[in-house]
Protein backbone atom coordinates (compact mmCIF):
# COMPACT_ATOMS: atom_id res chain seq x y z
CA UNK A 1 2.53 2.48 13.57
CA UNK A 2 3.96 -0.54 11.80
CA UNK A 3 3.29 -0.22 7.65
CA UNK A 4 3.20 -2.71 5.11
CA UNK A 5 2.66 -1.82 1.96
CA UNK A 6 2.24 -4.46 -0.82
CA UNK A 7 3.21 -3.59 -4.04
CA UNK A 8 4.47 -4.53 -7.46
CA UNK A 9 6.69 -0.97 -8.77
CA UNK A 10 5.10 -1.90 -12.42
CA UNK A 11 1.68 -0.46 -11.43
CA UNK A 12 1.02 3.26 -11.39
CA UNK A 13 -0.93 3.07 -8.49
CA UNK A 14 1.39 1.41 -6.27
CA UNK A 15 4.20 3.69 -7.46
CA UNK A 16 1.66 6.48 -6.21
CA UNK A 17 1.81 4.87 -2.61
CA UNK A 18 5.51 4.32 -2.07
CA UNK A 19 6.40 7.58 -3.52
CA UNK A 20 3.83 9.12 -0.59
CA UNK A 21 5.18 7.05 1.79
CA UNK A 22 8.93 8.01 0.28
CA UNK A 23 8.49 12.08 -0.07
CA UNK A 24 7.36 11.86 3.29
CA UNK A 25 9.56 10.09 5.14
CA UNK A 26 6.92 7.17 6.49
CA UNK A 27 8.54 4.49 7.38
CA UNK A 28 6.90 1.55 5.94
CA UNK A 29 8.42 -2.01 4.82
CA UNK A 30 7.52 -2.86 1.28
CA UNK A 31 6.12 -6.14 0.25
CA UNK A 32 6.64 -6.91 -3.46
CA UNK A 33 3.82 -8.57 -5.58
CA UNK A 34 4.74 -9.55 -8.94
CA UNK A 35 1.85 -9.07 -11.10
CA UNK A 36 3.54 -10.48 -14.03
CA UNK A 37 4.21 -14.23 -12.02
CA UNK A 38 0.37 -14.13 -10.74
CA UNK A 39 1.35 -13.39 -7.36
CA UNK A 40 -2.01 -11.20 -6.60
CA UNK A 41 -3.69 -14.34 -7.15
CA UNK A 42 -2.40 -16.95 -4.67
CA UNK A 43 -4.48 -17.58 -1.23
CA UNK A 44 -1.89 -15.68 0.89
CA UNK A 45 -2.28 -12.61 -0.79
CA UNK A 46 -5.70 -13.34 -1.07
CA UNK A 47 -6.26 -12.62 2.57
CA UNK A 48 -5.11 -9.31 2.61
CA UNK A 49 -6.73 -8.40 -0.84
CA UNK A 50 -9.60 -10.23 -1.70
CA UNK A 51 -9.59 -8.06 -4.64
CA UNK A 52 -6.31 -9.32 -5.83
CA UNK A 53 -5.17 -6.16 -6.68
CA UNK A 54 -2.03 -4.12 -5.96
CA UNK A 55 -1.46 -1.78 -3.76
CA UNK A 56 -2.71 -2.87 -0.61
CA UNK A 57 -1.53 -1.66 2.88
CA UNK A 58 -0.98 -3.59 6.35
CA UNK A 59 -1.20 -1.60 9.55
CA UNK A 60 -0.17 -3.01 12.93
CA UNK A 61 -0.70 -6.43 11.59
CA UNK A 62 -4.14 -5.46 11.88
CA UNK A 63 -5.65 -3.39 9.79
CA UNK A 64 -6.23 -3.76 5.85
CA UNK A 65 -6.43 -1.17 2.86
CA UNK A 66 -6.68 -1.67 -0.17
CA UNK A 67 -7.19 0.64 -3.75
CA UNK A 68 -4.53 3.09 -3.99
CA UNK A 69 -7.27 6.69 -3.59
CA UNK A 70 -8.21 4.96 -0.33
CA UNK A 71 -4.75 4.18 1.14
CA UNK A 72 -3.86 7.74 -0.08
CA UNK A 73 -6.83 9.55 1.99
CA UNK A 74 -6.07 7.54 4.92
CA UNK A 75 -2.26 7.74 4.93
CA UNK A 76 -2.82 12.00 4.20
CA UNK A 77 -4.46 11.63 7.36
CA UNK A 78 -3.37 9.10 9.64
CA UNK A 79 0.16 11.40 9.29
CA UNK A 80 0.65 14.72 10.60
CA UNK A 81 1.56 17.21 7.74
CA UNK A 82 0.78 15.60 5.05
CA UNK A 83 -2.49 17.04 3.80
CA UNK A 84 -1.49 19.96 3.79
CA UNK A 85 0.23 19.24 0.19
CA UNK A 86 -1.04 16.21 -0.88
């Protein structure tokens, strides 16, 4: 499973999601979004959150989560041993 996660390290909620990803060992390339230079706003980003909100995740190129409780359910299950403590 390839993982993107999109986040800018400013926002609780993203800092939620990569420390998941990071006390877990998921490996998972992280995609900065810089709240503070608008970048949640432009088309691109757009796309993958028409929300326009941070933390969104990427998986497989494919499929798209976004709002951090939901990428936390789905990550606590979509990896083995992990819902067991989170």
């Amino acid at each position: 499973m390839k993982l993107k996660v999109f986040a800018d390290r400013g926002s609780q909620p993203s800092r939620a999601v990569l420390i998941l990803c990071k006390a877990n060992g998921i490996e998972f390339e992280e995609v900065q979004i810089q709240l503070a230079k608008g970048e949640h706003k432009s088309p691109e980003y757009e796309a993958i959150n028409p929300m326009k909100q941070v933390p969104a995740i990427e998986v497989d190129g494919k499929f798209r989560l976004f709002e951090s409780h939901a990428i936390l359910r789905f990550l606590a299950t979509a990896f083995p041993g992990i819902a067991e403590h989170w």
